[in-house]
N, C-alpha and C. Protein backbone atom coordinates (compact mmCIF):
# COMPACT_ATOMS: atom_id res chain seq x y z
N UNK A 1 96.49 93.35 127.06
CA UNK A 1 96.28 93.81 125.71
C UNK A 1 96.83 95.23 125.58
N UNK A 2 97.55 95.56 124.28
CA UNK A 2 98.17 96.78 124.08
C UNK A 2 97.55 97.50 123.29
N UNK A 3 96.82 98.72 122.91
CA UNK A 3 96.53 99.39 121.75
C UNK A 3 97.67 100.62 121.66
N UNK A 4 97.64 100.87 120.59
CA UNK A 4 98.73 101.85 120.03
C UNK A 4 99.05 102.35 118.95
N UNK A 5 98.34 103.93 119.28
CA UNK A 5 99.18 104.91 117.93
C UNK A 5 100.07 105.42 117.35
N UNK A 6 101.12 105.40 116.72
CA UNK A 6 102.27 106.08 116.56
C UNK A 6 102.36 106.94 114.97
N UNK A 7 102.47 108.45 115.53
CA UNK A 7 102.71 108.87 114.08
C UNK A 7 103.95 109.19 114.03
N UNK A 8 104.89 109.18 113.22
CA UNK A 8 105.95 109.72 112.81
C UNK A 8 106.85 110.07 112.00
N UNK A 9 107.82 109.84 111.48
CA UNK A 9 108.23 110.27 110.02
C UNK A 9 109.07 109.52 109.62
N UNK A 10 109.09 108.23 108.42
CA UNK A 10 109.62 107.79 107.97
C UNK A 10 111.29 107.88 106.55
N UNK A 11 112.47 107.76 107.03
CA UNK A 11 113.32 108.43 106.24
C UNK A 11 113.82 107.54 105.74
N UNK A 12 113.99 108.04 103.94
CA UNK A 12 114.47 106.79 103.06
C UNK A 12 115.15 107.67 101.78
N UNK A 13 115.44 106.80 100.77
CA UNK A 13 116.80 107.14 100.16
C UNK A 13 115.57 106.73 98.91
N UNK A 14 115.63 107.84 97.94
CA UNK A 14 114.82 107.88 96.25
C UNK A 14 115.71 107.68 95.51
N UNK A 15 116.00 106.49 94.60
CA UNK A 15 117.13 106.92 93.65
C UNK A 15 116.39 107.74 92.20
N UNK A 16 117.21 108.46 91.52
CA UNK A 16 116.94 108.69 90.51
C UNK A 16 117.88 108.82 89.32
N UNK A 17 117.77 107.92 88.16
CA UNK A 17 118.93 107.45 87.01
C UNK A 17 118.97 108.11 85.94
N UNK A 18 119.67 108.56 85.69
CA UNK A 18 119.89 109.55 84.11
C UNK A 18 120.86 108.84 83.83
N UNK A 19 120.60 109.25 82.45
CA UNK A 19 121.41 108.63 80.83
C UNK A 19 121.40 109.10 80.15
N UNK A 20 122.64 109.49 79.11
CA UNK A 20 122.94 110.24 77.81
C UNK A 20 124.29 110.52 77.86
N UNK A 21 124.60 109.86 76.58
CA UNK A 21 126.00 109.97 76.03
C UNK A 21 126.88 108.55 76.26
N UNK A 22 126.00 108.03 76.48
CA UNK A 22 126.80 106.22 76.76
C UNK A 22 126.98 106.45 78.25
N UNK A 23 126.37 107.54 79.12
CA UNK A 23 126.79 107.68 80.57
C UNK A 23 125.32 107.35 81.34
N UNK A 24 125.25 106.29 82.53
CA UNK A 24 124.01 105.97 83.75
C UNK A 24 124.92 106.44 85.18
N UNK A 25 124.19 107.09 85.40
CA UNK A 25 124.39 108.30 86.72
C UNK A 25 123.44 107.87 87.34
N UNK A 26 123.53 107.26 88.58
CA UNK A 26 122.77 107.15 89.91
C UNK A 26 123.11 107.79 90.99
N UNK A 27 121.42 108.55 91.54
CA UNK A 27 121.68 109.61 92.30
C UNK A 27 121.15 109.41 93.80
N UNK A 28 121.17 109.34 94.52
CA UNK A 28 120.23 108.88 95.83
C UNK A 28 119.88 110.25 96.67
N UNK A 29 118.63 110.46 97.06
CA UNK A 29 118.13 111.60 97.61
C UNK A 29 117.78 110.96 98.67
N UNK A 30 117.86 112.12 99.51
CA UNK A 30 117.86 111.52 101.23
C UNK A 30 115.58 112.52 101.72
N UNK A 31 114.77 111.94 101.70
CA UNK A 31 114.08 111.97 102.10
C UNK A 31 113.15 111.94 102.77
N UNK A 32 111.91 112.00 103.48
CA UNK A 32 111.22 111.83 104.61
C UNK A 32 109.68 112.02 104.40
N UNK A 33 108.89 111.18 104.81
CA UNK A 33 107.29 111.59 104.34
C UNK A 33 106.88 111.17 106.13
N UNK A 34 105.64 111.71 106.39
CA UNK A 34 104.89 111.32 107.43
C UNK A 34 103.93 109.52 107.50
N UNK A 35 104.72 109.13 109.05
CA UNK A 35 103.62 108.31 108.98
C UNK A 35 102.70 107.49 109.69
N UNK A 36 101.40 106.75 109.73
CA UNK A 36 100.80 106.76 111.00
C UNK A 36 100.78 105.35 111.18
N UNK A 37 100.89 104.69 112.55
CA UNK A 37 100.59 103.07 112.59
C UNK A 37 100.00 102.78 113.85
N UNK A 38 99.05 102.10 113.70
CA UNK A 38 97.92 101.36 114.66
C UNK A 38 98.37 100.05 114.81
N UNK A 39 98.34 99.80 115.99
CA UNK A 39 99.17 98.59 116.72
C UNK A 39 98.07 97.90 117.77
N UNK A 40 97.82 96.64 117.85
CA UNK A 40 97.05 95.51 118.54
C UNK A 40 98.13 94.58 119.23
N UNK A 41 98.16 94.75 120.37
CA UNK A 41 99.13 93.07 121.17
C UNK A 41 98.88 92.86 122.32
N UNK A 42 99.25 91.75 122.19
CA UNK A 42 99.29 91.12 123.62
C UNK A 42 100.73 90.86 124.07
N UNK A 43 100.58 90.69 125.63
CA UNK A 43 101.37 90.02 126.08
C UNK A 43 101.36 89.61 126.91
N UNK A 44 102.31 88.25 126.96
CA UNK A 44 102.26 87.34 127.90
C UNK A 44 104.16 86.63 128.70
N UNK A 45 103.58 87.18 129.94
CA UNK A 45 104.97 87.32 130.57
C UNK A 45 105.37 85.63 131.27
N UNK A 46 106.23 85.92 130.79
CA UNK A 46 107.29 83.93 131.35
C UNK A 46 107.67 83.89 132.28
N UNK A 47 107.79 85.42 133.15
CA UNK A 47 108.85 85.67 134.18
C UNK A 47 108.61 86.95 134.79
N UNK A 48 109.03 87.64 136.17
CA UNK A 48 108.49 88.79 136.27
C UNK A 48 109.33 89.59 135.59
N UNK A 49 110.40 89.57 134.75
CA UNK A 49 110.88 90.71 134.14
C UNK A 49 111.25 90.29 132.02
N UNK A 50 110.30 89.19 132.06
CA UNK A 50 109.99 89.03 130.67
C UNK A 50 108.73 88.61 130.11
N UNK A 51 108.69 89.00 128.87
CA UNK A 51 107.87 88.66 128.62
C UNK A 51 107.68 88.30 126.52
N UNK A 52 106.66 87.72 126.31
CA UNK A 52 107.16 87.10 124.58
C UNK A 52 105.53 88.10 124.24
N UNK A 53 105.96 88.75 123.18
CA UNK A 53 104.94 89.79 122.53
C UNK A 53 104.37 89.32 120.99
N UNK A 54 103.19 89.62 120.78
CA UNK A 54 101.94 89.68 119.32
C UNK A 54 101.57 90.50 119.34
N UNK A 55 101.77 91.14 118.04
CA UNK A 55 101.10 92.18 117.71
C UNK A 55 101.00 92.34 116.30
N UNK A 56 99.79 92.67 116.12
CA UNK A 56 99.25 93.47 114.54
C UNK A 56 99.06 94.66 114.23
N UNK A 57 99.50 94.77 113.13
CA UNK A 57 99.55 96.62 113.12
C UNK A 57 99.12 96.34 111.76
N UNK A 58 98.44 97.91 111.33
CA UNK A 58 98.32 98.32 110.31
C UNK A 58 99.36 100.04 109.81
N UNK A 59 99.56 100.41 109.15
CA UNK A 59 100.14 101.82 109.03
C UNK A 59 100.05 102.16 107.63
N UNK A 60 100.20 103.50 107.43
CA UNK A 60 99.76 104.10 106.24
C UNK A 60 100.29 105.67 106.13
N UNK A 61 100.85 105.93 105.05
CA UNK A 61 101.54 107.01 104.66
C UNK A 61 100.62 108.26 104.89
N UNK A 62 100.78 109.62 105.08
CA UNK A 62 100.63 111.02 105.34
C UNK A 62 100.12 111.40 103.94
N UNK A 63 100.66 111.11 103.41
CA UNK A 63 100.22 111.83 102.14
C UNK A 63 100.51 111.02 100.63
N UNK A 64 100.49 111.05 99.69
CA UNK A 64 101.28 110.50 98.14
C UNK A 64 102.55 111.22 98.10
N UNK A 65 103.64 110.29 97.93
CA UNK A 65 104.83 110.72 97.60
C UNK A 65 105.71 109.49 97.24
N UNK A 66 106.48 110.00 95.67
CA UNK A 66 107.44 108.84 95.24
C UNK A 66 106.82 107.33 95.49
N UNK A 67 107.56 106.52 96.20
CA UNK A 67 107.22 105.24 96.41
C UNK A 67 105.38 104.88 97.02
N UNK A 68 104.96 106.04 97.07
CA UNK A 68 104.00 106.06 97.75
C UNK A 68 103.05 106.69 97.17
N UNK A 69 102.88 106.72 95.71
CA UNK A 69 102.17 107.53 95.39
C UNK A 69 100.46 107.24 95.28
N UNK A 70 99.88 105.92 95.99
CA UNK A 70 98.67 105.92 95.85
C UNK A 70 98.86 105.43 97.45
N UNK A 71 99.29 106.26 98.40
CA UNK A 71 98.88 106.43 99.89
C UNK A 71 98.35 105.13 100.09
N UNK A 72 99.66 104.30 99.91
CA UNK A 72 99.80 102.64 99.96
C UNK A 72 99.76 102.43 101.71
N UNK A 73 99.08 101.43 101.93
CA UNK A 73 99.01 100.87 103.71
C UNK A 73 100.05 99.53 103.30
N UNK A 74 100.00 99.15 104.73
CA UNK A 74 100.77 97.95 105.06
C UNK A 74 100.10 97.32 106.15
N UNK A 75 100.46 96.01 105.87
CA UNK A 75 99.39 95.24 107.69
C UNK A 75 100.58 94.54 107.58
N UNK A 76 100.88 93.90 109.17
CA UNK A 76 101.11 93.05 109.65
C UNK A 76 101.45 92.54 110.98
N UNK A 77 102.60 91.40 110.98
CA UNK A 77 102.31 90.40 112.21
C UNK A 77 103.65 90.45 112.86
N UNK A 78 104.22 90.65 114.21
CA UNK A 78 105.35 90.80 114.98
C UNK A 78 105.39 90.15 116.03
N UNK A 79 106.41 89.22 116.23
CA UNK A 79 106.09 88.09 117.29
C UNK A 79 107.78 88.42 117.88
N UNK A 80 107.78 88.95 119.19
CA UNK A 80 109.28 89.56 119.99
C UNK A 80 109.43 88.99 121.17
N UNK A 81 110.22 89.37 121.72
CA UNK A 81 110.42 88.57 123.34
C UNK A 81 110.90 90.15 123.49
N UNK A 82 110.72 90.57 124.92
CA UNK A 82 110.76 92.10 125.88
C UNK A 82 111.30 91.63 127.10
N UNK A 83 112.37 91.78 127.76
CA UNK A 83 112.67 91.37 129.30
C UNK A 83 113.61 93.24 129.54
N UNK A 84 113.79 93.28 131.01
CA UNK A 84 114.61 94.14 131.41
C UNK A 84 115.98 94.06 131.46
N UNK A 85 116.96 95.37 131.22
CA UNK A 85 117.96 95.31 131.12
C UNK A 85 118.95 94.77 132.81
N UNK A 86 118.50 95.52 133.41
CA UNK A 86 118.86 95.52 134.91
C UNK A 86 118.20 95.01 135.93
């Protein structure tokens, strides 16, 4: 079983559209907010250098901002396979 915190900072693109004069101008701003995610998994290995992963997470924004303005969460479900390179 895995538990796991990760905070860090999420970077994304805001557009914002103006109009006037028969002219739509789209602008894209390059941005970044903080953010935190709690992680639940298991795993279960096929092989000694693989293994197929579950996990649930929840995560949730730092603060209100733009797309985020009521410090919106997210849950969900991630089902991966993990083996070594070498």
């Amino acid at each position: 079983m895995v538990l796991l915190n990760q905070v860090g900072v999420r970077f994304y693109d805001y557009p914002t559209i103006n109009h006037g004069d028969g002219v739509i101008s789209v602008l894209q701003e390059n941005k970044s907010i903080g953010f935190n995610r709690f992680s639940v998994g298991v795993e279960y290995y096929l092989n000694d250098k693989m293994a197929v992963t579950l996990e649930g997470f929840f995560g949730s924004t730092l603060k209100q901002k733009d797309f985020w303005e009521d410090k919106t969460s997210s849950v969900g479900l991630t089902l991966g396979v993990t083996t070594a390179l070498f």
